[in-house]
PDB file of N, CA and C in Angstrom:
ATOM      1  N   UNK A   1      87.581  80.518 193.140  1.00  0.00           N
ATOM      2  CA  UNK A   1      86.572  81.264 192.406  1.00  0.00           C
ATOM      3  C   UNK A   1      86.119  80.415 191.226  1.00  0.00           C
ATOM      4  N   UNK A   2      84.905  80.301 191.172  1.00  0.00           N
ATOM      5  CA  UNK A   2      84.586  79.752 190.370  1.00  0.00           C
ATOM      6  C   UNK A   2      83.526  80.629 188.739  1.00  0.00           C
ATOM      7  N   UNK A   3      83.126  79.946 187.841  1.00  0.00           N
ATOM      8  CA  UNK A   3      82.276  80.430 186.728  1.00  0.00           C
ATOM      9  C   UNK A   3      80.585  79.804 186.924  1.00  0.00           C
ATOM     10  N   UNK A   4      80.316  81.024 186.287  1.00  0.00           N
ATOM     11  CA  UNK A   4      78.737  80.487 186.362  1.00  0.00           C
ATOM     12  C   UNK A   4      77.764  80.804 185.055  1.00  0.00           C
ATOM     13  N   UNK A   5      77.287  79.989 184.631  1.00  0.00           N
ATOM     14  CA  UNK A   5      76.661  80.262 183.410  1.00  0.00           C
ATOM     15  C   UNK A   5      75.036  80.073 183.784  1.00  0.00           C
ATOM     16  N   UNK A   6      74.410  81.705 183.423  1.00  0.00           N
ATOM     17  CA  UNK A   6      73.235  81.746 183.361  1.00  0.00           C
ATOM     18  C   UNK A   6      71.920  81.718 182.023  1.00  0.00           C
ATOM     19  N   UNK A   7      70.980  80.948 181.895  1.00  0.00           N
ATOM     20  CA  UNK A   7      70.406  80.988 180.595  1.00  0.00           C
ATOM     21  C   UNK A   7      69.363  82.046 180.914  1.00  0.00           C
ATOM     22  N   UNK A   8      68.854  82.895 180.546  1.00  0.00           N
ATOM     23  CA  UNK A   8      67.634  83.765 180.689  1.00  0.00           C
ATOM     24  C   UNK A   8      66.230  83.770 179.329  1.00  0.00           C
ATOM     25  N   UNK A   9      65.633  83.185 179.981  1.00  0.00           N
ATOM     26  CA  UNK A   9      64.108  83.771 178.950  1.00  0.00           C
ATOM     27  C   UNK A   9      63.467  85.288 178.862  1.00  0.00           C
ATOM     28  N   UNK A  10      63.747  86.044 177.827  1.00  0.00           N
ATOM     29  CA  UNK A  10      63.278  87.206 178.133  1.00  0.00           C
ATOM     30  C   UNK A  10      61.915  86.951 176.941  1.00  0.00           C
ATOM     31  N   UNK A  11      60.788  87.788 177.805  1.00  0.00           N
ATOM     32  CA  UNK A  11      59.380  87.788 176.872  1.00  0.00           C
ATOM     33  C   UNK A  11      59.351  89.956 176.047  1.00  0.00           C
ATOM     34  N   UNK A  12      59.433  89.605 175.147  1.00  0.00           N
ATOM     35  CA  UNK A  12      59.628  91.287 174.518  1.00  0.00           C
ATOM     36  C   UNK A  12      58.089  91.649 174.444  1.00  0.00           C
ATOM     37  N   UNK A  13      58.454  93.105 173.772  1.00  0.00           N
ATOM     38  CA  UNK A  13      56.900  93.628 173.543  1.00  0.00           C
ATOM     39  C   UNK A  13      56.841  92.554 172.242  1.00  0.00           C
ATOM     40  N   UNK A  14      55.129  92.249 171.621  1.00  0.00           N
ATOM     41  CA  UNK A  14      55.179  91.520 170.633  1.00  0.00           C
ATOM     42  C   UNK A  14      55.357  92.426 169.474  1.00  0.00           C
ATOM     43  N   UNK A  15      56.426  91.743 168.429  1.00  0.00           N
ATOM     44  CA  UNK A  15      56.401  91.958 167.321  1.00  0.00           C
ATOM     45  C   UNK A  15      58.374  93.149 167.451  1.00  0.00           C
ATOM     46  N   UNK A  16      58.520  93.123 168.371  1.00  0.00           N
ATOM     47  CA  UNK A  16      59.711  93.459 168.838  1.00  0.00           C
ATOM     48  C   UNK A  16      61.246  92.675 169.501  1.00  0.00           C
ATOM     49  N   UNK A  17      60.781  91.733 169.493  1.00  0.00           N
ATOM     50  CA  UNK A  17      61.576  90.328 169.561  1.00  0.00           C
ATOM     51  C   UNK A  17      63.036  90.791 169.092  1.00  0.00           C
ATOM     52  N   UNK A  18      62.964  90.957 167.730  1.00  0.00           N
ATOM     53  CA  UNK A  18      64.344  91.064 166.910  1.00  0.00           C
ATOM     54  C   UNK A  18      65.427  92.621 167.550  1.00  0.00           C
ATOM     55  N   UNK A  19      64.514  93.456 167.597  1.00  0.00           N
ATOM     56  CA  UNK A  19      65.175  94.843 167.788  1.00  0.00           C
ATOM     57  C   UNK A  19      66.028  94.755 169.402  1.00  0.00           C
ATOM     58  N   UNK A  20      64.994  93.896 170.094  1.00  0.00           N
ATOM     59  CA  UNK A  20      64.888  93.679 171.747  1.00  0.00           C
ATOM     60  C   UNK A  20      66.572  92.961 171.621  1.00  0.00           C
ATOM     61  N   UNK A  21      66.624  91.939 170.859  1.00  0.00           N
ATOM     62  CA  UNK A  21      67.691  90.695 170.855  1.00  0.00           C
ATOM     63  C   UNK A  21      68.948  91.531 170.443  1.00  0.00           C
ATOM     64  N   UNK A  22      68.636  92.412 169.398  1.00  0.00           N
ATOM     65  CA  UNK A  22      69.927  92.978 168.884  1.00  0.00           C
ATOM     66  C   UNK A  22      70.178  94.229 170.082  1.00  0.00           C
ATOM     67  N   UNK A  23      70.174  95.079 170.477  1.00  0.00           N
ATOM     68  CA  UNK A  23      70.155  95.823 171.542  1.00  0.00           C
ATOM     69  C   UNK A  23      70.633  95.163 172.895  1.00  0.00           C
ATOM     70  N   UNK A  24      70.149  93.774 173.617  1.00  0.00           N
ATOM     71  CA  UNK A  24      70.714  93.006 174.429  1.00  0.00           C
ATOM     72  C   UNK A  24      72.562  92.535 174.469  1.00  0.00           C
ATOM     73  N   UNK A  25      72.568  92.431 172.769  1.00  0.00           N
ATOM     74  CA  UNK A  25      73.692  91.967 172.274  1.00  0.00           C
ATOM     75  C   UNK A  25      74.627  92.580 172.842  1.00  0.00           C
ATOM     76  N   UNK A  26      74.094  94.105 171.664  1.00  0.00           N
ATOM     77  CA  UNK A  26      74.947  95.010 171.820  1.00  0.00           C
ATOM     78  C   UNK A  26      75.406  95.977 173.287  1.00  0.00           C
ATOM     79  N   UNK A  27      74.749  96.161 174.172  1.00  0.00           N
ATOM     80  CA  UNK A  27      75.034  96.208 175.164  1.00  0.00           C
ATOM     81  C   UNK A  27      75.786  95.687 176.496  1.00  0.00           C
ATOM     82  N   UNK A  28      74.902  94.399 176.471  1.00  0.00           N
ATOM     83  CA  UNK A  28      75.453  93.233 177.797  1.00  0.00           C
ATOM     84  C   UNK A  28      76.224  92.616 177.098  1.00  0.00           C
ATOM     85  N   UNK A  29      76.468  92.022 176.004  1.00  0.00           N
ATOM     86  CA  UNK A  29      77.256  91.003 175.538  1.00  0.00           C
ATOM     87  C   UNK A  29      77.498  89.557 175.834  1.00  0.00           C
ATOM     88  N   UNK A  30      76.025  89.173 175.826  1.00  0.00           N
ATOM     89  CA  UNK A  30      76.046  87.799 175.980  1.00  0.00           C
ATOM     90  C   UNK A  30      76.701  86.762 175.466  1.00  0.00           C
ATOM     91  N   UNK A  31      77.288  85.592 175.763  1.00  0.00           N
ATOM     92  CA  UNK A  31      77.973  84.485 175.447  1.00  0.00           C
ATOM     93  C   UNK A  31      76.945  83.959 174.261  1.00  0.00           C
ATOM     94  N   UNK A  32      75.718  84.177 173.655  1.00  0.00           N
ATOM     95  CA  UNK A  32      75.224  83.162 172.789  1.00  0.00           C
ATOM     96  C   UNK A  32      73.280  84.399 173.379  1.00  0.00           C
ATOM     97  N   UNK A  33      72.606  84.228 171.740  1.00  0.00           N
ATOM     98  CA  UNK A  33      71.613  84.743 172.051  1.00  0.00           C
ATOM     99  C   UNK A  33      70.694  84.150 170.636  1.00  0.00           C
ATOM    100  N   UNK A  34      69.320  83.566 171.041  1.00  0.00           N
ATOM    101  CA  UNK A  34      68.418  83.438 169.923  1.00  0.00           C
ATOM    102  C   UNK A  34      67.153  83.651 170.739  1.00  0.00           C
ATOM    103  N   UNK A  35      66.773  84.057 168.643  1.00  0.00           N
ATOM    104  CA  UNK A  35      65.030  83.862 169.032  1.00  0.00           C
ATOM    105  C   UNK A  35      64.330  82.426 169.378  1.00  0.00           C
ATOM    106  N   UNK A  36      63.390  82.306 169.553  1.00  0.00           N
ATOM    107  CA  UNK A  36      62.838  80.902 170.098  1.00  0.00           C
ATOM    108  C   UNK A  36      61.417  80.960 169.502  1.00  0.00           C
ATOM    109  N   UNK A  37      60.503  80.227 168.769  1.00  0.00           N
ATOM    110  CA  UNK A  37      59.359  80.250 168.643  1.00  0.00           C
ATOM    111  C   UNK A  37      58.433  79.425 170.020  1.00  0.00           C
ATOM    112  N   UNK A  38      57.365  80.093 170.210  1.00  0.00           N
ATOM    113  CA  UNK A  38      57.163  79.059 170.947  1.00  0.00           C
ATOM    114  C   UNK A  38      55.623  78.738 171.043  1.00  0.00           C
ATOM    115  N   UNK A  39      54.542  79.228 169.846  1.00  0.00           N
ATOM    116  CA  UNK A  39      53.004  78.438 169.537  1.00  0.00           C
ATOM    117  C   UNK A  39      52.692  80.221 169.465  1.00  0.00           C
ATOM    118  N   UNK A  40      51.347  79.846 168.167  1.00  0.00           N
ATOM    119  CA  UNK A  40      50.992  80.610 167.454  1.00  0.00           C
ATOM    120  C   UNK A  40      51.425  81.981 167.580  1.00  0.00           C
ATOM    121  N   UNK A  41      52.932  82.126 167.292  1.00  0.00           N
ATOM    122  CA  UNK A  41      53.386  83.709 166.626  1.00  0.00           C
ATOM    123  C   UNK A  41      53.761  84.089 167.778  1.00  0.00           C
ATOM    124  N   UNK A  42      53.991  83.634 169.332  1.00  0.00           N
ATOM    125  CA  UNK A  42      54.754  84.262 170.044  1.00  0.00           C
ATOM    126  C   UNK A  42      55.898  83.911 170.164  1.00  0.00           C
ATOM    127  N   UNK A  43      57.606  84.319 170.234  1.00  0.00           N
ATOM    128  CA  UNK A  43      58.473  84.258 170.361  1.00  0.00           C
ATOM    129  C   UNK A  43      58.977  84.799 171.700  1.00  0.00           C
ATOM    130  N   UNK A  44      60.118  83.944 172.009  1.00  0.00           N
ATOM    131  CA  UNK A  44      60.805  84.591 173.023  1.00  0.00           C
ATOM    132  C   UNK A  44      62.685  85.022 172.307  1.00  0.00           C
ATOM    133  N   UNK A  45      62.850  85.524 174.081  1.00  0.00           N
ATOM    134  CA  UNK A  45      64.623  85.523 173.706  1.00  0.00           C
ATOM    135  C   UNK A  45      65.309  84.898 174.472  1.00  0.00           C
ATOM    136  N   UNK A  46      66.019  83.848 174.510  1.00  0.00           N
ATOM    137  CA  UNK A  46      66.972  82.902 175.358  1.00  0.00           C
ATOM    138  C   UNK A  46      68.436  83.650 174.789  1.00  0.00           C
ATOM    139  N   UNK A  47      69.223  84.170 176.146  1.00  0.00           N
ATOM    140  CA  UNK A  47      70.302  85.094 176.147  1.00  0.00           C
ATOM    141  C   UNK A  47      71.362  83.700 177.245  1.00  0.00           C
ATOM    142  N   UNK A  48      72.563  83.414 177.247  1.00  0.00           N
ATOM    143  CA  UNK A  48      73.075  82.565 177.981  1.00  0.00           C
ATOM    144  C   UNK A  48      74.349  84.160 178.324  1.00  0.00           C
ATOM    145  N   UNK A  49      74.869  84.171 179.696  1.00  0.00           N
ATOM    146  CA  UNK A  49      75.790  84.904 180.180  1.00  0.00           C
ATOM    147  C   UNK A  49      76.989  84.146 180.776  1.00  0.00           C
ATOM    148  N   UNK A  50      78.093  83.983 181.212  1.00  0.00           N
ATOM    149  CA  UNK A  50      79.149  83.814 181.497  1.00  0.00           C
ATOM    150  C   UNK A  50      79.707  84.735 182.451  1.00  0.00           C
ATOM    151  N   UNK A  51      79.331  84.286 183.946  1.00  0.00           N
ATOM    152  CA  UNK A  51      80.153  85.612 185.069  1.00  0.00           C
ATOM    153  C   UNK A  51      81.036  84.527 185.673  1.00  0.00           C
ATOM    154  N   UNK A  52      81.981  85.354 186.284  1.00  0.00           N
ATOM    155  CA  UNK A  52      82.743  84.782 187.810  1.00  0.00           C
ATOM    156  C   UNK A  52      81.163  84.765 188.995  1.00  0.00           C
ATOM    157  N   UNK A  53      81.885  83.703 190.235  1.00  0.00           N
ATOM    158  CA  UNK A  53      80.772  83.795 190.888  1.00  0.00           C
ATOM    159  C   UNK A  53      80.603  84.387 191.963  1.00  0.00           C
ATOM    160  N   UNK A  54      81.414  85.958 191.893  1.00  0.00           N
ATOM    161  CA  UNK A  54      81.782  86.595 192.551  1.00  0.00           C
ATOM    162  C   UNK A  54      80.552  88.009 192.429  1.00  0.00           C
ATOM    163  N   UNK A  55      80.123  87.849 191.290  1.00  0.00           N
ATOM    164  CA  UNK A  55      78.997  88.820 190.623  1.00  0.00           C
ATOM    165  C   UNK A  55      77.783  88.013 190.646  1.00  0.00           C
ATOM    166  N   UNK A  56      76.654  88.797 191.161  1.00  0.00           N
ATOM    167  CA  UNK A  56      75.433  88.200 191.050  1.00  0.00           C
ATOM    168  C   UNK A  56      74.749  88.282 189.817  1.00  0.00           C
ATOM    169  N   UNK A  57      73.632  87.028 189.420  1.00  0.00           N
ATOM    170  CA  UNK A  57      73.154  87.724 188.574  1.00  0.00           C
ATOM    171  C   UNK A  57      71.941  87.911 188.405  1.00  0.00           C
ATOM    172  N   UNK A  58      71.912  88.672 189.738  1.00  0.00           N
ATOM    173  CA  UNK A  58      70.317  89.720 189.468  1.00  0.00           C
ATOM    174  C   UNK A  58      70.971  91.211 189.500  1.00  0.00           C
ATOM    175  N   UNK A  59      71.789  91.448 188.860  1.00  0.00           N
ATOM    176  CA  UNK A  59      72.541  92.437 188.135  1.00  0.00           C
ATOM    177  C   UNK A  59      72.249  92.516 186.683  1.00  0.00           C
ATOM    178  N   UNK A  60      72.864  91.344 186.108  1.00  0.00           N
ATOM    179  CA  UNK A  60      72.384  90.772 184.913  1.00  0.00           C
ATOM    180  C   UNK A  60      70.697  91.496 184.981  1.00  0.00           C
ATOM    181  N   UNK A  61      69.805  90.635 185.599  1.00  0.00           N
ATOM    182  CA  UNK A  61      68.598  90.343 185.374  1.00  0.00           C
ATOM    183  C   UNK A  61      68.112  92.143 185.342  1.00  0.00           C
ATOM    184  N   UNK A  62      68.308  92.701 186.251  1.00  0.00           N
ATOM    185  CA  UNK A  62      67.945  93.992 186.295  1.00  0.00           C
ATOM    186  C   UNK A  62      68.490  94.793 184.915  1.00  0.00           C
ATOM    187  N   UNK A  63      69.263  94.652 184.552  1.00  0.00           N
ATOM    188  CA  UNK A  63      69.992  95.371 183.333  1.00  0.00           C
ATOM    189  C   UNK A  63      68.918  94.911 182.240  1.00  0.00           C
ATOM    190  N   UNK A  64      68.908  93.401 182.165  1.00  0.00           N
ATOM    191  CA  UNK A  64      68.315  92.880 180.716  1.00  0.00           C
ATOM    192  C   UNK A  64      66.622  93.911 180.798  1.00  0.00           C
ATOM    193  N   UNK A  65      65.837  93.893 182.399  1.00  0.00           N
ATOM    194  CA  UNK A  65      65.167  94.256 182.477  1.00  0.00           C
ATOM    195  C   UNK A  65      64.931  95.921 181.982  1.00  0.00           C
ATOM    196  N   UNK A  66      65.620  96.817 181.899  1.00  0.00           N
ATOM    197  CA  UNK A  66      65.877  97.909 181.985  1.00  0.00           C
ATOM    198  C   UNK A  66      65.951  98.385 180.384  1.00  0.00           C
ATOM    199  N   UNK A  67      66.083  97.179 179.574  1.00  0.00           N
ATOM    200  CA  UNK A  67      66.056  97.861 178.502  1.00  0.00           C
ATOM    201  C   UNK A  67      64.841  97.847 177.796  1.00  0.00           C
ATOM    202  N   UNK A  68      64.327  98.857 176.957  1.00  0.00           N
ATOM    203  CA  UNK A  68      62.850  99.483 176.499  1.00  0.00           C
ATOM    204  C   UNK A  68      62.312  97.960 175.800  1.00  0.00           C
ATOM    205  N   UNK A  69      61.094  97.455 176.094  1.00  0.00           N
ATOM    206  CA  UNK A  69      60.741  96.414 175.059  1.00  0.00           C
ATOM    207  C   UNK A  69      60.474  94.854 175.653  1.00  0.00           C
ATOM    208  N   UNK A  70      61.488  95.530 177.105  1.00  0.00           N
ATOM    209  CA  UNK A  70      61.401  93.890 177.893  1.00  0.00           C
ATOM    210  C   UNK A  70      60.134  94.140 178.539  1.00  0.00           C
ATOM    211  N   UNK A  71      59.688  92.873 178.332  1.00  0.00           N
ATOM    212  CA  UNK A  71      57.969  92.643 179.306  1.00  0.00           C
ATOM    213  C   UNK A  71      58.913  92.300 180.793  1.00  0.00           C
ATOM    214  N   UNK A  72      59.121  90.897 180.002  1.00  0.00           N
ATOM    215  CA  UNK A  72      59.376  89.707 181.387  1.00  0.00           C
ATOM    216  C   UNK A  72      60.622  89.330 181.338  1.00  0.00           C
ATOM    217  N   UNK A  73      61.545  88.756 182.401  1.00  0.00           N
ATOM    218  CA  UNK A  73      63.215  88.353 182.532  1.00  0.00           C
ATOM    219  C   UNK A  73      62.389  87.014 183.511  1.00  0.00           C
ATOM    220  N   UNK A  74      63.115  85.887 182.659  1.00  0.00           N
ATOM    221  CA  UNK A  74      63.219  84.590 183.684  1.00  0.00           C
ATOM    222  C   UNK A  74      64.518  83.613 183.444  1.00  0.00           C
ATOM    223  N   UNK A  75      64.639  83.301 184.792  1.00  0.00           N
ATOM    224  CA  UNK A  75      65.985  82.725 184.542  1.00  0.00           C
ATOM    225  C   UNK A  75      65.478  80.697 183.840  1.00  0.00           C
ATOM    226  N   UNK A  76      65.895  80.561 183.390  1.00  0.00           N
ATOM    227  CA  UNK A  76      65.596  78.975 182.787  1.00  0.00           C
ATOM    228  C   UNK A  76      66.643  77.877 183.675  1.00  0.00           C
ATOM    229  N   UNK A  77      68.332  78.808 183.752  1.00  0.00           N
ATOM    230  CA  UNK A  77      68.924  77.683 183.997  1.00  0.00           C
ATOM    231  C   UNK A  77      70.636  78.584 184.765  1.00  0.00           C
ATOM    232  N   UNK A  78      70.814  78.421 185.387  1.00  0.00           N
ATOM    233  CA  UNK A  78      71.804  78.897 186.347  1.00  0.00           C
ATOM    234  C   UNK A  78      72.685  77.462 187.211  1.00  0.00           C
ATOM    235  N   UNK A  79      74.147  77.460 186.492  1.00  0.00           N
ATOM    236  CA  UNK A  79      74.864  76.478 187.300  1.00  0.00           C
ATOM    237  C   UNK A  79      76.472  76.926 187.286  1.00  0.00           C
ATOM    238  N   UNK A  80      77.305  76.325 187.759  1.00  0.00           N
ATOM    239  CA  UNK A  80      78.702  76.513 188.039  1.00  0.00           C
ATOM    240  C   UNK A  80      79.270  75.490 186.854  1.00  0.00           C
ATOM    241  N   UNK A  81      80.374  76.504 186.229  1.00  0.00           N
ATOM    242  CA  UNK A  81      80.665  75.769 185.324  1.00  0.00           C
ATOM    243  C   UNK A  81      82.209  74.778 185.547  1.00  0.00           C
TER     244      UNK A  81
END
């Protein structure tokens, strides 16, 4: 069995970024979470997770999705650790 570490880009409603990030936290409990600027005043959220690779993670993805505020869920970066 191995580990797998996933990075996710989530796009929030605008101007909701911060509330979106803290709520992610507190819920899923990601391994590591920031805001990101990324050209004139839009921000994202890059969330990194830590599963066995026994769990999928479009589990993950559906959850992050599910909470009030998320536009968009994209994965950036998914490997075996």
């Amino acid at each position: 069995m191995g580990t797998v570490a996933v990075l996710f880009r989530i796009y929030a409603e605008n101007g909701k970024e911060e509330s979106v990030r803290k709520e992610i936290v507190e819920k899923l409990k990601p391994k590591g979470s920031q805001l990101e600027d990324v050209a004139f005043g839009i921000k994202t959220i890059k969330v990194l997770f830590v599963h066995d690779d026994t769990q999928g993670s479009s589990e993950i993805e559906a959850a992050l999705k599910a909470i009030p505020g998320v536009n968009e869920v994209e994965v950036l970066e998914e490997s075996l650790m």
